[in-house]
Protein backbone atom coordinates (compact mmCIF):
# COMPACT_ATOMS: atom_id res chain seq x y z
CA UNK A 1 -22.11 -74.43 0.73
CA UNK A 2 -22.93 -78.04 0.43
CA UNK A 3 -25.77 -79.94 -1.61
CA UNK A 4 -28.93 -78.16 -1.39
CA UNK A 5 -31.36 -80.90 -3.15
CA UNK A 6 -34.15 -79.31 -1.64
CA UNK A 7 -33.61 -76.37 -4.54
CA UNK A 8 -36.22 -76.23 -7.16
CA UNK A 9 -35.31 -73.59 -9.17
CA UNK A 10 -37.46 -74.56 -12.55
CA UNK A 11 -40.82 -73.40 -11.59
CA UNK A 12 -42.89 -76.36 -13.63
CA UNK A 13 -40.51 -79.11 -12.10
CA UNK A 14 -41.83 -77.65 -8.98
CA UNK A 15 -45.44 -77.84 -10.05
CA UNK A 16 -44.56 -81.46 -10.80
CA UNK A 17 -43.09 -82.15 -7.38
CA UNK A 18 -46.18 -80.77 -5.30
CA UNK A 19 -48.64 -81.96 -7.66
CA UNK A 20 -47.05 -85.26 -6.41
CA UNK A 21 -46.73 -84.84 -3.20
CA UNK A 22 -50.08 -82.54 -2.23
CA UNK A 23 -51.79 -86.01 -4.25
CA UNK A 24 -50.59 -88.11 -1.59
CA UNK A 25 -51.34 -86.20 1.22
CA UNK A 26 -54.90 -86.22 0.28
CA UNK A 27 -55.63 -89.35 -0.74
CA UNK A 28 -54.02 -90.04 2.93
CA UNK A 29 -56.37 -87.36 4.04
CA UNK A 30 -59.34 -88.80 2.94
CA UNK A 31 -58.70 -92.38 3.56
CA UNK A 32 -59.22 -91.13 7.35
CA UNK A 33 -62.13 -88.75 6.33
CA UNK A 34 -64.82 -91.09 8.01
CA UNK A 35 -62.87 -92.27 11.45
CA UNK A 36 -62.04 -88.65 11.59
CA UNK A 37 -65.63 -86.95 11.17
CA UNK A 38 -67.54 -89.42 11.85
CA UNK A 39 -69.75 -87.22 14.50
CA UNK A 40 -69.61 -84.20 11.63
CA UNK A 41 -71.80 -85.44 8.21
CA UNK A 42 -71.84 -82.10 7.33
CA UNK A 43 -67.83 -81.75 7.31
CA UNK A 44 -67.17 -85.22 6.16
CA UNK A 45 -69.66 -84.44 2.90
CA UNK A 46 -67.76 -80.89 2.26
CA UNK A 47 -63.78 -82.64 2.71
CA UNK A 48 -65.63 -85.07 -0.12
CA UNK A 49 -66.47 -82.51 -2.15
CA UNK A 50 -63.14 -80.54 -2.12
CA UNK A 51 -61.29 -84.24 -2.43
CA UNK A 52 -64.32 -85.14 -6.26
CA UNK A 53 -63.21 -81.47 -7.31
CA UNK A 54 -59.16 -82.03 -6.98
CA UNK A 55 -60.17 -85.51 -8.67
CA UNK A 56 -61.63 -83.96 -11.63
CA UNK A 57 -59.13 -81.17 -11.67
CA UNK A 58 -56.23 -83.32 -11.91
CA UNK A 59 -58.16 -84.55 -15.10
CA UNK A 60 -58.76 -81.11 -17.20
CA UNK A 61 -56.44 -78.64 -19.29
CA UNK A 62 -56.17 -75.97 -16.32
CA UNK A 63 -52.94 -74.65 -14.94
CA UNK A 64 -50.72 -77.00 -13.09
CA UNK A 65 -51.16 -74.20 -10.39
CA UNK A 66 -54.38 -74.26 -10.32
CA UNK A 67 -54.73 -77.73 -9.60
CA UNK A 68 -52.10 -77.43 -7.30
CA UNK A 69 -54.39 -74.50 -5.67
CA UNK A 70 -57.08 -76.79 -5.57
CA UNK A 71 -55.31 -80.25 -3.58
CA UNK A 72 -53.59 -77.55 -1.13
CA UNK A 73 -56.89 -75.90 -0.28
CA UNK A 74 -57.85 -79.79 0.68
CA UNK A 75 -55.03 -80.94 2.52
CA UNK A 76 -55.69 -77.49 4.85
CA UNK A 77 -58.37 -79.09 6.23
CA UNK A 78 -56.30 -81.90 7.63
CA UNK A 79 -55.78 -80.06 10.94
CA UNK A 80 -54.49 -83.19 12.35
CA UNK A 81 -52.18 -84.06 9.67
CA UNK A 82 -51.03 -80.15 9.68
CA UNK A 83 -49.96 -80.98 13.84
CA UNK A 84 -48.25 -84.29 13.37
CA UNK A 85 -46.13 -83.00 10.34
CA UNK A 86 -44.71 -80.41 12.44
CA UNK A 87 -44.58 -82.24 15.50
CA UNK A 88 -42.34 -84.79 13.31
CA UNK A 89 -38.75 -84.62 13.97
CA UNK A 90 -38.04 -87.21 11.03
CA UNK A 91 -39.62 -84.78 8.50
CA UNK A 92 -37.24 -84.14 5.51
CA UNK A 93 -36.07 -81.50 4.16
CA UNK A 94 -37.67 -81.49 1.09
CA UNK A 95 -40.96 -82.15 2.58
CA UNK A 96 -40.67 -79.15 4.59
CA UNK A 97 -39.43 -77.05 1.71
CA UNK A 98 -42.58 -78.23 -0.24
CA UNK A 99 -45.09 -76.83 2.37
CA UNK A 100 -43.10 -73.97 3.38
CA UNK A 101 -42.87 -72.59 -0.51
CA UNK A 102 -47.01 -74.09 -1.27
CA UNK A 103 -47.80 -72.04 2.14
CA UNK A 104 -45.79 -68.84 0.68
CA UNK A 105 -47.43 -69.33 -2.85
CA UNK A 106 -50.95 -69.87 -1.59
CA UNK A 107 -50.83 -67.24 1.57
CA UNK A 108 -51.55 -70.34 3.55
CA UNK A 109 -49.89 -72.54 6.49
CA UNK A 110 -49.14 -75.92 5.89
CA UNK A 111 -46.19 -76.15 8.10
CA UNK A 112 -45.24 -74.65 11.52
CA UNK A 113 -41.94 -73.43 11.63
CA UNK A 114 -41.66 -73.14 15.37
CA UNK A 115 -42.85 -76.57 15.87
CA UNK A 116 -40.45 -78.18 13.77
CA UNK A 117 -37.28 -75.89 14.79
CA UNK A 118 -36.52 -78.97 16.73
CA UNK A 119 -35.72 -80.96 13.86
CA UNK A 120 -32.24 -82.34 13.90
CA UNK A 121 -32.59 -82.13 9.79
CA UNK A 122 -32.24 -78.35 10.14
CA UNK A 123 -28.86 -77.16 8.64
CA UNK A 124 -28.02 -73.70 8.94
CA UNK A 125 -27.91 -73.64 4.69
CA UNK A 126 -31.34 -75.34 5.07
CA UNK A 127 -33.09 -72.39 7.78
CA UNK A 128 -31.54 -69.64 5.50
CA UNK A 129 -33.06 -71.32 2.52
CA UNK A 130 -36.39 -71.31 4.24
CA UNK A 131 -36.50 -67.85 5.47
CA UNK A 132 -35.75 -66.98 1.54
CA UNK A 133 -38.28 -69.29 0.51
CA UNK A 134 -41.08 -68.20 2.92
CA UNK A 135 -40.50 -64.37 1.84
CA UNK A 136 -41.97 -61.96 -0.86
CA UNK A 137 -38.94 -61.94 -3.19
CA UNK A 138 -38.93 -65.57 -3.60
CA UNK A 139 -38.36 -66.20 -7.32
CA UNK A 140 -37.80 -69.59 -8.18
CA UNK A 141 -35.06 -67.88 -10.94
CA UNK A 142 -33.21 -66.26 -8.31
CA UNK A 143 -32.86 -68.98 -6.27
CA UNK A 144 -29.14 -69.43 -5.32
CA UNK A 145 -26.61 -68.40 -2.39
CA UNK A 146 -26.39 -64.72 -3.68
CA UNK A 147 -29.89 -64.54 -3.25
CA UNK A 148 -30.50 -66.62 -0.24
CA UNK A 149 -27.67 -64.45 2.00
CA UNK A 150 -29.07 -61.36 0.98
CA UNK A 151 -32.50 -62.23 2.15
CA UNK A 152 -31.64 -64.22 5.66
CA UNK A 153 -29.08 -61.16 6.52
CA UNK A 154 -31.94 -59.23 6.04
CA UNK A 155 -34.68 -60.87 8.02
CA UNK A 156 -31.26 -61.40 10.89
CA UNK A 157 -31.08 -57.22 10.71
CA UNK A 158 -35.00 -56.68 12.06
CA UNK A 159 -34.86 -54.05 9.41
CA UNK A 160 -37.68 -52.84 6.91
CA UNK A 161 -36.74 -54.28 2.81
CA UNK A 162 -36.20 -51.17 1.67
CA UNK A 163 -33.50 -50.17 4.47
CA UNK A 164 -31.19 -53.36 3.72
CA UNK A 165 -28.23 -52.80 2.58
CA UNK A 166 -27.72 -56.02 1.40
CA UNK A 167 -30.88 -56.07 -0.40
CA UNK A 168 -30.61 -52.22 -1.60
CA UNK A 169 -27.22 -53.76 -3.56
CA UNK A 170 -29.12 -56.62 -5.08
CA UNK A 171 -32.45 -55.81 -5.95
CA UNK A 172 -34.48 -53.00 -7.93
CA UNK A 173 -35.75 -50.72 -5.00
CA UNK A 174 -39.46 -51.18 -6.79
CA UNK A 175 -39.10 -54.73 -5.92
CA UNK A 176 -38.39 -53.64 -2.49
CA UNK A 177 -40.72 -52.04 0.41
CA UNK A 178 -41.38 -51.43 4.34
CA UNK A 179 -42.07 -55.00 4.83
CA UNK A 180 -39.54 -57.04 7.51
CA UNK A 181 -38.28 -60.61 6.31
CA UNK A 182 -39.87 -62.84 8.54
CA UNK A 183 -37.77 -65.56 10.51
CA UNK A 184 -40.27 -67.65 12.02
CA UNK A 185 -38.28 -70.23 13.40
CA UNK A 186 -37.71 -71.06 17.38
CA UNK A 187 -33.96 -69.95 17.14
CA UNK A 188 -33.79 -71.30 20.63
CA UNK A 189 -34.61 -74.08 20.15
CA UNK A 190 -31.03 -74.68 17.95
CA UNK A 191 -28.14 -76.60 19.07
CA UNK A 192 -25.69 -74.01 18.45
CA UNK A 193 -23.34 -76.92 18.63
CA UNK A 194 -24.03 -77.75 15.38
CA UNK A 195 -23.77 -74.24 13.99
CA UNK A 196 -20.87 -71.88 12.56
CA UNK A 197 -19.46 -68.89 13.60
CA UNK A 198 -20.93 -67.39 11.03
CA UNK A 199 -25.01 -68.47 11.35
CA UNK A 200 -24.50 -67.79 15.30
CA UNK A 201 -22.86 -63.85 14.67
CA UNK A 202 -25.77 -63.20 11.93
CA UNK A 203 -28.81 -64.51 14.05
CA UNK A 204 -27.80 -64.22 17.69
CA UNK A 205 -26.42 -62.02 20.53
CA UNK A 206 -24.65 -62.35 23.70
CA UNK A 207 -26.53 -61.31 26.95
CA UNK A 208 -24.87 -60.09 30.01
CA UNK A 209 -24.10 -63.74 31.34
CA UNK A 210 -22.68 -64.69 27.95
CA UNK A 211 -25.29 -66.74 26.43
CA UNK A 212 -26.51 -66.63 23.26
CA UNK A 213 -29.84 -65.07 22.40
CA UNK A 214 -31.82 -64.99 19.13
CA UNK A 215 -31.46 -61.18 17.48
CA UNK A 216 -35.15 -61.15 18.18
CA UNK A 217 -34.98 -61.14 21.75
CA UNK A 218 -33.98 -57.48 23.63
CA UNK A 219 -33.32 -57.09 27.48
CA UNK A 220 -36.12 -55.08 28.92
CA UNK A 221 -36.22 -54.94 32.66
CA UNK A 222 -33.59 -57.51 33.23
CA UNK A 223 -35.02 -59.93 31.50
CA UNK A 224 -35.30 -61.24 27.37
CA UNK A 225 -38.24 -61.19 25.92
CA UNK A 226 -39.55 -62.16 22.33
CA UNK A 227 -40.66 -59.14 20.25
């Protein structure tokens, strides 16, 4: 299925990888800090505080994810940086991968998917691994093809965890429950040109003229509407 480079399946090497990244988004971040708030003391002072505390937790003994906690609870305040991320159309993949799994890991949103579903870097291997990544069974152990189909032919089906088939096969039903795999991408915004047979059967239907409509859409009073 093609090099996925974007995979970090050691869960420290991750740590590593964000630790690097989330430290140059806020040093980027607060090198604005002043233009940005200039008219807000108050908010420019607290951004400084948050920015002194990630300083001096990069320098003690606590848990990488801690400190990772810590820079990501920062960077969220970057409102503008969030919008021009996912505006980007350059992004990379491993960028996007970084905030998508931090957002999952933190319960927090550092990337919109349906902003940057116009991203020509999106590879149908690429969305799949997202929608795994973004979901509660994401395990940084499990994370391979097995896992990854399982997950996106779940979130394709609109049905509950525990109700998967492909799931039910795979995992320990504890580990499983009435929650839907979310697929929060703008699957019309896609070129289906550059997709297989395959991605388009799994995530799409035809509609009575023949087009191709995202699984999440249903006819209702001739016409399609998101649900």
């Amino acid at each position: 299925m093609g090099v996925k480079s974007y995979r970090i399946t050691n869960e420290q090497e991750f740590y590593d990888e964000a630790l690097k990244y989330v430290d140059y988004l806020s040093e980027k971040f607060i090198s604005k800090v002043d233009e940005r708030f200039a008219n807000n003391s108050k908010k420019k002072c607290s951004i400084t505080r948050r920015y002194l505390d990630f300083q001096d937790d990069k320098q003690s003994d606590a848990p990488k994810k801690e400190i990772l906690q810590s820079g990501v609870f920062l960077i969220l305040e970057d409102v503008d940086g969030w919008r021009d991320f996912s505006c980007n159309d350059h992004a990379s993949q491993k960028e996007i991968m970084l905030r998508i799994i931090l957002s999952n890991m933190f319960n927090c949103d550092l990337v919109s998917t349906l902003m940057i579903s116009t991203n020509p870097n999106l590879t149908e291997n690429f969305i799949k691994d997202c929608i795994y990544a973004s979901s509660f069974l994401f395990n940084f152990n499990e994370w391979d093809d097995k896992h990854v189909e399982a997950v996106s032919s779940c979130a394709a089906s609109g049905l509950p965890a525990y109700k998967c088939k492909e799931l039910i096969e795979l995992y320990d039903k504890k580990r499983l429950n009435n929650k839907r795999i979310s697929s929060k991408f703008d699957f019309g915004a896609f070129n289906l040109d550059n997709f297989s047979d395959e991605f388009i059967s799994k995530f799409y239907v035809k509609n009575d003229k023949g087009e191709f409509l995202p699984k999440h859409y249903q006819k209702e009073d001739e016409s399609w509407v998101l649900v």
